[in-house]
Each structure stands twice: as structure tokens, then as C-alpha cells.
C-alpha atoms as a PDB file:
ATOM      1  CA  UNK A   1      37.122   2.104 -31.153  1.00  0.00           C
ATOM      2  CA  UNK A   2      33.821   1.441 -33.139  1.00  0.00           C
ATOM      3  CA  UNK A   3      34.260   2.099 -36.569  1.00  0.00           C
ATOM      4  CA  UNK A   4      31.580   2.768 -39.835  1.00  0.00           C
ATOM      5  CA  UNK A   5      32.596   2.218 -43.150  1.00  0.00           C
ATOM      6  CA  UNK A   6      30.650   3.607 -46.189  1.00  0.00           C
ATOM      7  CA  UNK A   7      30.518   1.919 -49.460  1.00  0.00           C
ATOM      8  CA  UNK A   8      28.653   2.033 -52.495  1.00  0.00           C
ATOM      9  CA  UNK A   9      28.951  -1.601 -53.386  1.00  0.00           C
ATOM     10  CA  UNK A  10      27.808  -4.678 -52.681  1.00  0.00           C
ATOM     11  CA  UNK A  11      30.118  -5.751 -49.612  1.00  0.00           C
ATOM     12  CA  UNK A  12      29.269  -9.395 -49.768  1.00  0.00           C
ATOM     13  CA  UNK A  13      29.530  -9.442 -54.581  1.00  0.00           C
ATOM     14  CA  UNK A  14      32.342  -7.083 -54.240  1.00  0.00           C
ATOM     15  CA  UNK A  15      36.434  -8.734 -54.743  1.00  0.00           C
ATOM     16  CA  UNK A  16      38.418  -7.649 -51.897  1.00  0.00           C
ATOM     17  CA  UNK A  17      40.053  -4.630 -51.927  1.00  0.00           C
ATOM     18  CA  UNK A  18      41.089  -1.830 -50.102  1.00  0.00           C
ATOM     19  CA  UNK A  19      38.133  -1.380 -47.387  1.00  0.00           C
ATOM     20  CA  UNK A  20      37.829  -4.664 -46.608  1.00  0.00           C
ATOM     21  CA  UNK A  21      41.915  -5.260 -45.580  1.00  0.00           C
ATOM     22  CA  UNK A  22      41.216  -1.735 -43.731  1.00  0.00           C
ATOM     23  CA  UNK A  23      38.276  -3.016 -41.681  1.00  0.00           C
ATOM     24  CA  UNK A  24      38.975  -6.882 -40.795  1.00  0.00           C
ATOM     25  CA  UNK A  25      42.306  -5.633 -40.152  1.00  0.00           C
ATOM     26  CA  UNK A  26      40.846  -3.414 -37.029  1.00  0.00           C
ATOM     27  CA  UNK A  27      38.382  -5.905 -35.944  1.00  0.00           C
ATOM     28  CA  UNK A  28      41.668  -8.350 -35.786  1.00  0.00           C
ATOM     29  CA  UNK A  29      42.472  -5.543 -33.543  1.00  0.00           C
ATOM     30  CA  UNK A  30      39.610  -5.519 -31.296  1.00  0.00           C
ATOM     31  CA  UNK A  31      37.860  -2.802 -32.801  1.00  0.00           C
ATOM     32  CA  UNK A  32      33.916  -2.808 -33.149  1.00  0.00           C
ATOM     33  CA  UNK A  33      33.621  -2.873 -36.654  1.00  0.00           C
ATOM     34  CA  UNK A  34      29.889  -2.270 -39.260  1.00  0.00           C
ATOM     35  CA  UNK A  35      29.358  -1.484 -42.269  1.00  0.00           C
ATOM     36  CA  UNK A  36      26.478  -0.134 -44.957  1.00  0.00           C
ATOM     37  CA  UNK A  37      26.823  -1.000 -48.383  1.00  0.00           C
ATOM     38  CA  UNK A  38      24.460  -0.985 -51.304  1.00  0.00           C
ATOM     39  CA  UNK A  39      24.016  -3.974 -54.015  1.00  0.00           C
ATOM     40  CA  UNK A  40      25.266  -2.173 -57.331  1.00  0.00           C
ATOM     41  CA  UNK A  41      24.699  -5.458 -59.020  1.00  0.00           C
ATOM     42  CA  UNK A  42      20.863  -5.774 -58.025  1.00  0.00           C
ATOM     43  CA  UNK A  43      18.601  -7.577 -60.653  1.00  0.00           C
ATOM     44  CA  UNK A  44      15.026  -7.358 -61.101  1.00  0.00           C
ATOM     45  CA  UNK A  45      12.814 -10.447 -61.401  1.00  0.00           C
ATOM     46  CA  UNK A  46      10.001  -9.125 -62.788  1.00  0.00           C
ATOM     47  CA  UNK A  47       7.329  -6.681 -63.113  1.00  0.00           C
ATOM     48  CA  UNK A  48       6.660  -6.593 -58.844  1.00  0.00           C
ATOM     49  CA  UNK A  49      10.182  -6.870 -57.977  1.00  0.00           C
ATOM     50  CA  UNK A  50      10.381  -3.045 -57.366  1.00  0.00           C
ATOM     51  CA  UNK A  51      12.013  -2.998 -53.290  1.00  0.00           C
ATOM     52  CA  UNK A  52      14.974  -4.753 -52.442  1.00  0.00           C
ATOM     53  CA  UNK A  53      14.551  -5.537 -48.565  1.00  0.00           C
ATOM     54  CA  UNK A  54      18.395  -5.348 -47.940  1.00  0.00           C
ATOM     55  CA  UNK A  55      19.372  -7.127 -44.625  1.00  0.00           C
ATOM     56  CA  UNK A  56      21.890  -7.357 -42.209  1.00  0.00           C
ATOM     57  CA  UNK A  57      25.045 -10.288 -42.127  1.00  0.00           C
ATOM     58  CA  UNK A  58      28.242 -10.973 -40.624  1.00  0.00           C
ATOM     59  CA  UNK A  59      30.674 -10.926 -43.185  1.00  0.00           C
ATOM     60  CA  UNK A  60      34.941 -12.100 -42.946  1.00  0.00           C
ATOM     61  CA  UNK A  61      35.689 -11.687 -46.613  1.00  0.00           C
ATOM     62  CA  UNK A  62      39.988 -12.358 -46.101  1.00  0.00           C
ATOM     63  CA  UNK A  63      40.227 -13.479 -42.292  1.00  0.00           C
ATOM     64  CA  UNK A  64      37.966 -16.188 -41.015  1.00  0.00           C
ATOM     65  CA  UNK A  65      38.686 -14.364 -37.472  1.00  0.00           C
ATOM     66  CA  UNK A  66      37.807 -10.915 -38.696  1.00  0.00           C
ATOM     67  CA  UNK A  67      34.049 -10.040 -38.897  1.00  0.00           C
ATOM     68  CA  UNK A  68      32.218  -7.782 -40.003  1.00  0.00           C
ATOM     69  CA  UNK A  69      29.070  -6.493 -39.555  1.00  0.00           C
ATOM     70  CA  UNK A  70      26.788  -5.604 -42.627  1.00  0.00           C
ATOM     71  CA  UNK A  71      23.919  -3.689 -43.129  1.00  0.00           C
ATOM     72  CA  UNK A  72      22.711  -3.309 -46.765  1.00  0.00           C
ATOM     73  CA  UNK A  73      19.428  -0.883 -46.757  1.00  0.00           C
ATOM     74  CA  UNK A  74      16.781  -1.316 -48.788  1.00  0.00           C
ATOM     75  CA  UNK A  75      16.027   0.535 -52.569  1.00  0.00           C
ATOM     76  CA  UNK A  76      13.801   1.286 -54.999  1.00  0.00           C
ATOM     77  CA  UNK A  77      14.603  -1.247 -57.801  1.00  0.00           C
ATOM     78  CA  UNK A  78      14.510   1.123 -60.509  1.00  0.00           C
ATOM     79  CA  UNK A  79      17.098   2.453 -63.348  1.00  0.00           C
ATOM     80  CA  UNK A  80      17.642   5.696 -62.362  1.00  0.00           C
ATOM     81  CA  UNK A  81      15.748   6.204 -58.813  1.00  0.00           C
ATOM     82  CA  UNK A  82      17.755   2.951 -57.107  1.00  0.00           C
ATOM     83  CA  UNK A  83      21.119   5.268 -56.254  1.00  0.00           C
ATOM     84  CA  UNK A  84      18.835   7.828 -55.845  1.00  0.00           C
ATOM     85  CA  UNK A  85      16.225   6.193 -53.047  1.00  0.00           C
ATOM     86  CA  UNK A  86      19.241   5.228 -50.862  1.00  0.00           C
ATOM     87  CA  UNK A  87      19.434   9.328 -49.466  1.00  0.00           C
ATOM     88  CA  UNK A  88      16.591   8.441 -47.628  1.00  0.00           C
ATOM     89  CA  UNK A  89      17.244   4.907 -46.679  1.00  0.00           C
ATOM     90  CA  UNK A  90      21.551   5.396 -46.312  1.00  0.00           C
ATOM     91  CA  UNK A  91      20.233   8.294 -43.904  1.00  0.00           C
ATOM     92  CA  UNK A  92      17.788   6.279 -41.952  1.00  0.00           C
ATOM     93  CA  UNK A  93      20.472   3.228 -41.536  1.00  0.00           C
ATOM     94  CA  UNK A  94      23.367   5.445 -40.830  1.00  0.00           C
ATOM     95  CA  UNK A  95      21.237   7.194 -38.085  1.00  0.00           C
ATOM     96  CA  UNK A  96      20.524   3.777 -36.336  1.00  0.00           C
ATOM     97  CA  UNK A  97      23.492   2.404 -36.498  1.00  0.00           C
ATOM     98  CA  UNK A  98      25.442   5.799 -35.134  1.00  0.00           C
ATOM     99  CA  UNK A  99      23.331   5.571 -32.052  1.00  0.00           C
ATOM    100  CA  UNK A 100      22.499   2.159 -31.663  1.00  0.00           C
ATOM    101  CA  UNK A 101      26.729   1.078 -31.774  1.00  0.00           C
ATOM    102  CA  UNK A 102      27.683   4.556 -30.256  1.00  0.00           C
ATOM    103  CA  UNK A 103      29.828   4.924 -33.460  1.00  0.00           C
ATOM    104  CA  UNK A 104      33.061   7.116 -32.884  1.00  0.00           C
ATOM    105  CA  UNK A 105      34.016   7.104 -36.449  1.00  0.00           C
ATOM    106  CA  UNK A 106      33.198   6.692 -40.146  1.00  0.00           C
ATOM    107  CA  UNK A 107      35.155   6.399 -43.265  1.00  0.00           C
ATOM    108  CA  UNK A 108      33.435   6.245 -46.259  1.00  0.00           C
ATOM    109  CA  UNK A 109      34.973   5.581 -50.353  1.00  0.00           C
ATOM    110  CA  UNK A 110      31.350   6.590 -51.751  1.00  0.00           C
ATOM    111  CA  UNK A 111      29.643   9.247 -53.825  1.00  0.00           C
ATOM    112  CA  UNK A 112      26.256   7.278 -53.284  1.00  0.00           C
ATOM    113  CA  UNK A 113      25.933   7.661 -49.864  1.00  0.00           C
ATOM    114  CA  UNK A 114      27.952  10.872 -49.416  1.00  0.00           C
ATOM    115  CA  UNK A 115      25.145  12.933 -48.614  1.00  0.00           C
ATOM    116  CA  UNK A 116      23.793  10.575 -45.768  1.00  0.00           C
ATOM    117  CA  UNK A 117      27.450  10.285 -44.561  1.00  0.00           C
ATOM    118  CA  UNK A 118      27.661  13.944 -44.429  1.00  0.00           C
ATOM    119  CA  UNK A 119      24.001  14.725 -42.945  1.00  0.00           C
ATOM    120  CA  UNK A 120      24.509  11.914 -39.976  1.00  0.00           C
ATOM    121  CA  UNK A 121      28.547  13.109 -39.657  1.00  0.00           C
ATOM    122  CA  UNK A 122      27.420  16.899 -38.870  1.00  0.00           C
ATOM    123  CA  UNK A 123      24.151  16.108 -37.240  1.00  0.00           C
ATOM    124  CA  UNK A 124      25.338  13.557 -34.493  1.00  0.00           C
ATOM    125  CA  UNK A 125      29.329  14.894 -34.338  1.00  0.00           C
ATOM    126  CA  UNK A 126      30.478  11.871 -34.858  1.00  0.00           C
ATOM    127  CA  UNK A 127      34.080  12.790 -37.580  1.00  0.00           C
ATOM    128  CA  UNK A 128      33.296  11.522 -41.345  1.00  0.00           C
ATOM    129  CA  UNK A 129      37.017  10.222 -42.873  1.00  0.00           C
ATOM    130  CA  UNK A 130      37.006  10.526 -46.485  1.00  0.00           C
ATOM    131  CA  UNK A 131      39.383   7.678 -47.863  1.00  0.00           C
ATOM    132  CA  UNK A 132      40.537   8.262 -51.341  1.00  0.00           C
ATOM    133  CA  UNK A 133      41.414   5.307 -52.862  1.00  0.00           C
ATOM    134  CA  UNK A 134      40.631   6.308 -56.333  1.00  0.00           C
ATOM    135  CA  UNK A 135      39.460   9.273 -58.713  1.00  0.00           C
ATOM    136  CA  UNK A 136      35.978   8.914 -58.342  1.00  0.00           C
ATOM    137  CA  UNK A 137      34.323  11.430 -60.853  1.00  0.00           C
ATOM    138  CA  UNK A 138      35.804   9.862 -64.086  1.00  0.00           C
ATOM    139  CA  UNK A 139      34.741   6.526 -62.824  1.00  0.00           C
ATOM    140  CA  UNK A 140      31.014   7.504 -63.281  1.00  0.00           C
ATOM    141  CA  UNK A 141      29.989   5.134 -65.876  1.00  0.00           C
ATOM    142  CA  UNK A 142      27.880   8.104 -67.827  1.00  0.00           C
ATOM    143  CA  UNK A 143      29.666  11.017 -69.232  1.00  0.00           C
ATOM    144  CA  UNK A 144      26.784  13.069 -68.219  1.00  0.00           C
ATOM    145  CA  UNK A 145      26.915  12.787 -64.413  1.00  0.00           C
ATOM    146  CA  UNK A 146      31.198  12.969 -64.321  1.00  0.00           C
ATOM    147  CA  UNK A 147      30.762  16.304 -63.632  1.00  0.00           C
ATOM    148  CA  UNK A 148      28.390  16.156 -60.720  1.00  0.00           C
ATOM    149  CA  UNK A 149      30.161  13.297 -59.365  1.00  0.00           C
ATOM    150  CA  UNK A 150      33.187  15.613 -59.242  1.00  0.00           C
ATOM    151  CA  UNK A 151      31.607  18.324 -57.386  1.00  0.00           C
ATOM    152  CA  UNK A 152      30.231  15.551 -54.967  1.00  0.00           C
ATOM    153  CA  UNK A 153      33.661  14.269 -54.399  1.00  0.00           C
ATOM    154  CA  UNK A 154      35.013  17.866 -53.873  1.00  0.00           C
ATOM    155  CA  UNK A 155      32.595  18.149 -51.405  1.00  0.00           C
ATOM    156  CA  UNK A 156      33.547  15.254 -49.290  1.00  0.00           C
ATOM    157  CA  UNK A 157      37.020  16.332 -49.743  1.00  0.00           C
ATOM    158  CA  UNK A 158      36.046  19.787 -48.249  1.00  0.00           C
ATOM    159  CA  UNK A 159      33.694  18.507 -45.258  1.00  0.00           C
ATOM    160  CA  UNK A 160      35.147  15.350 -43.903  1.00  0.00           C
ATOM    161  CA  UNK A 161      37.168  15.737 -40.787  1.00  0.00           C
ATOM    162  CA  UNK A 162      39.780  14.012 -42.612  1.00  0.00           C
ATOM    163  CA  UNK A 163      40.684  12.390 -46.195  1.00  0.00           C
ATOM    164  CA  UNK A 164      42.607   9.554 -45.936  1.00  0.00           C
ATOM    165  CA  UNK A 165      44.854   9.053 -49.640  1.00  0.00           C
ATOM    166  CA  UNK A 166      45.673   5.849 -51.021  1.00  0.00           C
ATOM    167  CA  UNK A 167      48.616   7.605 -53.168  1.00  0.00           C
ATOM    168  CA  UNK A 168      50.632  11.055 -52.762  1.00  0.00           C
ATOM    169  CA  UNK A 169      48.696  11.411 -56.057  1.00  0.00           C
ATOM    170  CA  UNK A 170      44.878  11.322 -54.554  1.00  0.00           C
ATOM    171  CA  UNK A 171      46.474  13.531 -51.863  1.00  0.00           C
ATOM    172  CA  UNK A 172      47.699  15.924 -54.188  1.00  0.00           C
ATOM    173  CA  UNK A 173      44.477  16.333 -55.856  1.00  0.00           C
ATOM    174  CA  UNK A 174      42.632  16.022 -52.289  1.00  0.00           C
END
């Protein structure tokens, strides 16, 4: 099978956890296995250091054996339009990689990139899986946007093909 996994971090920064076991564990398995990410710990350098270029890598974070490959779009590298400047670039990348690896699935943990996850899920029928591994609006680091986090995460709950829960907890709520 060739599986896309979502996230909204940086997949190469980021400690192991739950999406990285899930994926190196299927290419182990002979699945075809990619990823998009974004850099949530991007820096700028200075005053003309307003794009980050992203790039592509093959990444085995727990299992020498089990690769991965990464493609991190580019941003805008600035407070406030970065997350926001990935709808267009998620959307473009997701689109490409759909077609280009004939992608049969994709299972995504984000509220970044739901939207593009959603648009390229309906538009090319390929099923979105929704894996809840957490409660994602309270994680939202400003109290302000909780709310439309929420909603966003409702939203993939509602529209996925299928939500995947870490806990009978996340399911409950799911």
C-alpha cells in the first residue's frame, strides 16, 4: 500500500512519537511510505530571510531499515502568515505527491494542514484517516485560536473516511 502521513511538525526536529513508530513500522512492512511536514521550529536570520525553501529527505528516525520519505514545503517566514502560507503550499505538495506516488491513503495528526488534507482527500478520492492521538484544540498555544482549532478538529473528525484513536478516550470524544 502507499501511504501519506500529515504532520504539522518538523519530522526530522521532532522526538519520536506516535507517527513515526506508525510509519517505519509499515515501510518495515513493505509499504511505500512519504510524508509532508512543516518546520514549527523555523528561525529567521535576518531581515531577507522571509521563504523557507523546504526540501525533500529520506528520513529512518527509530529503524535504520525503515525509511521514510520527506517532503517539507516551503513558507512564508513570518509570525502569523507562516501556518497560514502552508494552505497554499500543503495543497500544492499534497497534490504532487497524491499523483506522482499514486497514493492510496493518508493519515494525518494536524490542524495546520487539515484543510489541504481535506481539499486533496475529496478532490482526488483518495480516503483521509484522521488519527487522534491527542486533544488538539487545548493544545493551541494562544487562548484565542482554541476555539477555532476545535471547530477545525471537529471538522476532520466529521470528514475523514476514518479517525483512528490513540485512547477509548479520543474515541469517545471523536
Amino acid at each position: 500500500m502507499r501511504v501519506l502521513f500529515i504532520d504539522e511538525k518538523s519530522w526530522v526536529k521532532k522526538v519520536p512519537y506516535t507517527i513515526h513508530y506508525l510509519a517505519e513500522q509499515l515501510a518495515l512492512r513493505g509499504h511505500e511510505v512519504c510524508a509532508v511536514d512543516y518546520d514549527d521550529t523555523w528561525r529567521r536570520t535576518g531581515a531577507t530571510d522571509l521563504w523557507s525553501r523546504g526540501g525533500h529527505q529520506r528520513i529512518a528516525k527509530i529503524d535504520p531499515a525503515a525509511f521514510v520519505d520527506v517532503t517539507s514545503p516551503g513558507f512564508i517566514k513570518l509570525a502569523g502568515l507562516s501556518r497560514i502560507s502552508t494552505l497554499a503550499t500543503h495543497t500544492s505538495a499534497l497534490l504532487k505527491l497524491v499523483r506522482r506516488r499514486k497514493i492510496e491513503v493518508m493519515v494525518t495528526y494536524a490542524l495546520t494542514n487539515a484543510f489541504p488534507a481535506l481539499a486533496v482527500s475529496r478532490a482526488l478520492g483518495v480516503p483521509l484517516l484522521f488519527h487522534s492521538i491527542d486533544m488538539l484544540g487545548p493544545l493551541v498555544p494562544h487562548p484565542a485560536l482554541e476555539g477555532p482549532a476545535e471547530w477545525i478538529e471537529r471538522l476532520l473528525i466529521r470528514r475523514s473516511a476514518r479517525v483512528l484513536a490513540l485512547t477509548p478516550t479520543f474515541a469517545e470524544r471523536a
